[in-house]
N, C-alpha and C. Protein backbone atom coordinates (compact mmCIF):
# COMPACT_ATOMS: atom_id res chain seq x y z
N UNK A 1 95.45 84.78 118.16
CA UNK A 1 94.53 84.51 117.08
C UNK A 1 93.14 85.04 117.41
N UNK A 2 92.59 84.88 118.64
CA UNK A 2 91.39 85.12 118.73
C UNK A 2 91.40 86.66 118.77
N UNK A 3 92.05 87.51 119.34
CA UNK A 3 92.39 88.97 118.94
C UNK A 3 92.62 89.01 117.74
N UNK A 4 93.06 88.82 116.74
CA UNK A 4 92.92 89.06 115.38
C UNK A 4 91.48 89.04 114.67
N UNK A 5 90.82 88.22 115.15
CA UNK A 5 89.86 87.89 114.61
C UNK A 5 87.97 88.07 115.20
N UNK A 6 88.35 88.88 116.52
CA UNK A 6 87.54 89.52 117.03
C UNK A 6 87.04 90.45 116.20
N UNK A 7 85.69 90.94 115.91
CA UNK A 7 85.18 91.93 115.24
C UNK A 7 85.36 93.15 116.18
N UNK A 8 85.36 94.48 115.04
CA UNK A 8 85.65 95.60 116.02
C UNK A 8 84.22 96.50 115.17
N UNK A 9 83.97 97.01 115.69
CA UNK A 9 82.92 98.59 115.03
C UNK A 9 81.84 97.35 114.66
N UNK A 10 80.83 98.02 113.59
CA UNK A 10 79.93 97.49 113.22
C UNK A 10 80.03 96.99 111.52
N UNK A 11 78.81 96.61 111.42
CA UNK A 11 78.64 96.33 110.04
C UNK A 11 79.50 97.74 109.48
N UNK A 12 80.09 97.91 108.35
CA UNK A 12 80.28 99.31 107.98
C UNK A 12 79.88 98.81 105.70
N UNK A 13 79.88 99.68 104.87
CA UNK A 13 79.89 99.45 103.61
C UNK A 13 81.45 99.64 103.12
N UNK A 14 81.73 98.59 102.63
CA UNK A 14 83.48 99.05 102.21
C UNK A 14 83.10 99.74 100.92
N UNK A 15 83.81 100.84 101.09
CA UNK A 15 83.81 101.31 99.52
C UNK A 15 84.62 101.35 97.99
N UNK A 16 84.91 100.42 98.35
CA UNK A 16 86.03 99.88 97.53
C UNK A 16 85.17 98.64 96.52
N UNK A 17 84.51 97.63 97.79
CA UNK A 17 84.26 96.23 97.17
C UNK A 17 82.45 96.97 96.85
N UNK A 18 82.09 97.75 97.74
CA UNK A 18 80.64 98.40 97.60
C UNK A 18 80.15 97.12 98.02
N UNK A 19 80.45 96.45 98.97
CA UNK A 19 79.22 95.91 99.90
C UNK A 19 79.79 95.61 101.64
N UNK A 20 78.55 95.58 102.14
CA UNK A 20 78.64 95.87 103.62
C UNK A 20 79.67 94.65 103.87
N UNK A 21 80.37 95.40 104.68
CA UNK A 21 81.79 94.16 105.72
C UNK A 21 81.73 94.20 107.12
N UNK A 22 82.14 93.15 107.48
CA UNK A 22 82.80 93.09 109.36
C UNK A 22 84.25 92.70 109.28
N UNK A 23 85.13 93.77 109.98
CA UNK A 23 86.06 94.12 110.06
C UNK A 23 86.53 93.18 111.77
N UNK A 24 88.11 92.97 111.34
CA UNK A 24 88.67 92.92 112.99
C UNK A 24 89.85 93.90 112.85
N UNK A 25 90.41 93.93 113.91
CA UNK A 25 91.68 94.57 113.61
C UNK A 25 92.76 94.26 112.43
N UNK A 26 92.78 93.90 112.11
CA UNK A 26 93.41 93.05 110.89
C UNK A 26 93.16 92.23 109.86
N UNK A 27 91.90 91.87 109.63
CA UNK A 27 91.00 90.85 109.00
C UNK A 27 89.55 91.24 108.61
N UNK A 28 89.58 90.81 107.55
CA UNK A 28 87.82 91.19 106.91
C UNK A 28 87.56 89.88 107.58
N UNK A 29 85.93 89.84 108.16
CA UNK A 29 85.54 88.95 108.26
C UNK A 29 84.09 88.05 106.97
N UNK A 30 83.95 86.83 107.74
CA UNK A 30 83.06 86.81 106.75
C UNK A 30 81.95 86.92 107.11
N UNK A 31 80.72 86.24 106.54
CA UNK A 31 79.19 86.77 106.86
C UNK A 31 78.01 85.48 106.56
N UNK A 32 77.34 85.50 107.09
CA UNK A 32 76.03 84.74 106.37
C UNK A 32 75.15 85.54 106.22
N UNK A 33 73.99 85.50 105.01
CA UNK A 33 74.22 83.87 104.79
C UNK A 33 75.36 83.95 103.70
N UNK A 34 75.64 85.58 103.15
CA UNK A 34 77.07 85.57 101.99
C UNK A 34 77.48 86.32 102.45
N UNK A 35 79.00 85.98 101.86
CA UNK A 35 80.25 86.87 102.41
C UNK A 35 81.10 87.16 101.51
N UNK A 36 82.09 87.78 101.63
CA UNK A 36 83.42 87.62 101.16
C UNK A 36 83.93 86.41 100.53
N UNK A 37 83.85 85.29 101.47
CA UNK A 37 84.40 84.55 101.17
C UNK A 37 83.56 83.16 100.69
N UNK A 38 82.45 83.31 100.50
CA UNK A 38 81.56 82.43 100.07
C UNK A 38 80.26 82.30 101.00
N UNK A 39 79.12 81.46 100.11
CA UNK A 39 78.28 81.22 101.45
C UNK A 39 78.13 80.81 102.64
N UNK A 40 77.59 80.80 103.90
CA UNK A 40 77.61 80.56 104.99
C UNK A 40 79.39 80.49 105.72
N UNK A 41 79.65 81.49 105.57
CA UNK A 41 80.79 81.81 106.29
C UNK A 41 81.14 82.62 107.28
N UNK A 42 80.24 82.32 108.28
CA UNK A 42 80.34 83.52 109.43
C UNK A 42 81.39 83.32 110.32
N UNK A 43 82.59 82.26 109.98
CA UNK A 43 83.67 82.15 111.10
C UNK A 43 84.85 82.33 110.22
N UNK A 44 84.74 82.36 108.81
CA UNK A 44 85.81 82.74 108.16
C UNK A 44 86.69 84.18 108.54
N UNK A 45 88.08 84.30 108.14
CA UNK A 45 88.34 85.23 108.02
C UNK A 45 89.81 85.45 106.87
N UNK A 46 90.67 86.84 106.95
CA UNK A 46 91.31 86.58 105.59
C UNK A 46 91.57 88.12 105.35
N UNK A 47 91.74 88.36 104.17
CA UNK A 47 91.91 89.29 103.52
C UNK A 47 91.74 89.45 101.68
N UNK A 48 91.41 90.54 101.19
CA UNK A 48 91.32 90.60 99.74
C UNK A 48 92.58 91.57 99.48
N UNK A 49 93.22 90.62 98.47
CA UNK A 49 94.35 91.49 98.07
C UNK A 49 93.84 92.79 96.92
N UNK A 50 95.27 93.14 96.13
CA UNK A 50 94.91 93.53 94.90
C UNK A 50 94.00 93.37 94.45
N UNK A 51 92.46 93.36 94.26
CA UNK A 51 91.64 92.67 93.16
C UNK A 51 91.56 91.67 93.14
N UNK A 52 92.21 90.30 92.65
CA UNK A 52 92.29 89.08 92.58
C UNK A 52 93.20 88.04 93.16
N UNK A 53 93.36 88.60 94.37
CA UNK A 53 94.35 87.81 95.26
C UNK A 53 93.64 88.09 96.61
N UNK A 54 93.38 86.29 97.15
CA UNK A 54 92.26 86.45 97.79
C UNK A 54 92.48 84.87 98.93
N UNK A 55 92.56 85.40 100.62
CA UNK A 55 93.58 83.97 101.37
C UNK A 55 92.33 83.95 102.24
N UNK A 56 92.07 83.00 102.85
CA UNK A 56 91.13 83.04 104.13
C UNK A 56 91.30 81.74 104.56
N UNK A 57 90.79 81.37 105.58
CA UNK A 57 90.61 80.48 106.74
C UNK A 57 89.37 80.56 107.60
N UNK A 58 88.52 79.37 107.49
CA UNK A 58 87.26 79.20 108.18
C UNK A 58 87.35 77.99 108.97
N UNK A 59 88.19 78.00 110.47
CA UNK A 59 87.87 77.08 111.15
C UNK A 59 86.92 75.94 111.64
N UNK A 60 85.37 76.99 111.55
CA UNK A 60 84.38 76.31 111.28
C UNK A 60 84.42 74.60 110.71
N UNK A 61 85.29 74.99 109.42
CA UNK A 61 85.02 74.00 108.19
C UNK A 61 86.11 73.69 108.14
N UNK A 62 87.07 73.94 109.07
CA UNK A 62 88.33 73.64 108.89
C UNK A 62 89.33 73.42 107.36
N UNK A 63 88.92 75.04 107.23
CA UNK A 63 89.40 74.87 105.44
C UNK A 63 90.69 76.32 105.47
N UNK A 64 91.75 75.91 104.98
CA UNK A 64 92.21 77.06 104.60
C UNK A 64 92.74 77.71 103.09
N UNK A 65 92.39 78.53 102.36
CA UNK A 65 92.79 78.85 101.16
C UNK A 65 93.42 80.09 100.32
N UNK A 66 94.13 80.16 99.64
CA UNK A 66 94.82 81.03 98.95
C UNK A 66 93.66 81.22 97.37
N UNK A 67 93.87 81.98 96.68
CA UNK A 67 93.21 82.30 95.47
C UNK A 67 94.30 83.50 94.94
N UNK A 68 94.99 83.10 93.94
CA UNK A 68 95.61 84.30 93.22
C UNK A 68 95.41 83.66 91.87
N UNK A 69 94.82 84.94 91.34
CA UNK A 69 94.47 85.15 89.78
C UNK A 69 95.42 85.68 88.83
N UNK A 70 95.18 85.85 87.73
CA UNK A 70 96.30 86.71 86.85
C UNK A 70 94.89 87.99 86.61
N UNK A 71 95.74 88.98 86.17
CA UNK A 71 95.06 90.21 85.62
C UNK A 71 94.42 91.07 86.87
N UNK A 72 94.36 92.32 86.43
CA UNK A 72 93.57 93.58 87.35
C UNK A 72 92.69 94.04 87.74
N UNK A 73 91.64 93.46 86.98
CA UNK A 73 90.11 94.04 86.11
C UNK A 73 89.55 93.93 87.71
N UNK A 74 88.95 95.48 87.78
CA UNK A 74 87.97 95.54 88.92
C UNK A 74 87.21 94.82 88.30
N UNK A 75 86.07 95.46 87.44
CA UNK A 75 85.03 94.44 87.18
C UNK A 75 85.13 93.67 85.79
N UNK A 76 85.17 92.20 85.60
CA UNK A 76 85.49 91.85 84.61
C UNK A 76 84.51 90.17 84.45
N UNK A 77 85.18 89.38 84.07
CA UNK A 77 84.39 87.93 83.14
C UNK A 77 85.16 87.00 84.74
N UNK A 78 85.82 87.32 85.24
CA UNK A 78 86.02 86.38 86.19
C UNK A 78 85.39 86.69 88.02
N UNK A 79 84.90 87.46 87.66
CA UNK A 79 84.00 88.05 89.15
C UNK A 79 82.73 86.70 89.09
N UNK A 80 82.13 86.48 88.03
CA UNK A 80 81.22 85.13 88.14
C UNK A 80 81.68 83.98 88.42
N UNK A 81 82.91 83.75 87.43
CA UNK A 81 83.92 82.39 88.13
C UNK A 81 83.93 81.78 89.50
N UNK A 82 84.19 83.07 89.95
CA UNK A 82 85.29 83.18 91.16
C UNK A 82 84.10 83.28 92.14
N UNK A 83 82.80 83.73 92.38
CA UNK A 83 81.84 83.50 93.41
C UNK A 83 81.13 82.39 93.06
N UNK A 84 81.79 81.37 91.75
CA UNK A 84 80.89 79.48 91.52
C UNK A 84 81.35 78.99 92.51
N UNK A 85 83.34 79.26 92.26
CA UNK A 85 84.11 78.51 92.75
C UNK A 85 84.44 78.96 94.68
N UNK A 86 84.02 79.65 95.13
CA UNK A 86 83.69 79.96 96.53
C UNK A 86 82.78 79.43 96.99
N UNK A 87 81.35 79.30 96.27
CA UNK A 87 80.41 78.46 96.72
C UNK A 87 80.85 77.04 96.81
N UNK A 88 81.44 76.13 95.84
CA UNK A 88 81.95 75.18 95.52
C UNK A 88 82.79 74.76 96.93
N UNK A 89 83.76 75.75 97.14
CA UNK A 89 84.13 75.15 97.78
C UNK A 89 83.33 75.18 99.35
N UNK A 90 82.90 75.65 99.84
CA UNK A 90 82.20 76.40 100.95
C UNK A 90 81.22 74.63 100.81
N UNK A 91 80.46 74.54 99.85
CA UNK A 91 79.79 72.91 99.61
C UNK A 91 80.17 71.77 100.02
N UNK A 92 81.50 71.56 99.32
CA UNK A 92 82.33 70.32 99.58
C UNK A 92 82.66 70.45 100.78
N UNK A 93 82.75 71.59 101.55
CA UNK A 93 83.43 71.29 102.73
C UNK A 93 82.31 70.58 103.77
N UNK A 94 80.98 71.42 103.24
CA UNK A 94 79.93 71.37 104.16
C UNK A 94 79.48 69.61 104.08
N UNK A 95 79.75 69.00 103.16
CA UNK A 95 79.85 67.84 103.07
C UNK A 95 80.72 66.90 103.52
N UNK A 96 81.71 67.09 104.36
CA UNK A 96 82.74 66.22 104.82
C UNK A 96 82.54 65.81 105.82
């Protein structure tokens, strides 16, 4: 696990999502003070599927989660949703 989740290279810009990532061998990581996977997530890690299929794990917070959506839309009406409900949860946890 901890080899999986070791960062490798540097900051780089994904060009896909068009914003800067930290990579491991196998895993996007996350970031503070935002990430991928919500705010203050610098121990998260995971992957982005298709567009809207979206798993990670932040030991930190001891949280682990799945996110699969319906539909394709690079950019669409649920890209706002979907970074409430990351904060949301990233909150509640920070509260436990």
């Amino acid at each position: 696990m901890a080899r999986a989740i070791r960062p490798v290279g540097r900051w780089s810009l994904d060009r896909m999502l068009m914003m800067p990532m930290r990579f491991s061998e196998g895993m996007m990581l996350g970031a503070s003070p935002v990430g991928l996977f919500g705010p203050r997530c610098a121990q998260a890690f995971g992957h982005l599927g298709f567009m809207n299929i979206l798993g990670w794990a932040d030991p930190q917070r001891g949280v682990a989660a799945g996110l699969l959506t319906t539909g394709k839309a690079l950019l669409g009406g649920h890209l706002l949703p979907l970074s409430r409900l990351l904060a949301t949860i990233a909150r509640r946890c920070e509260d436990d």
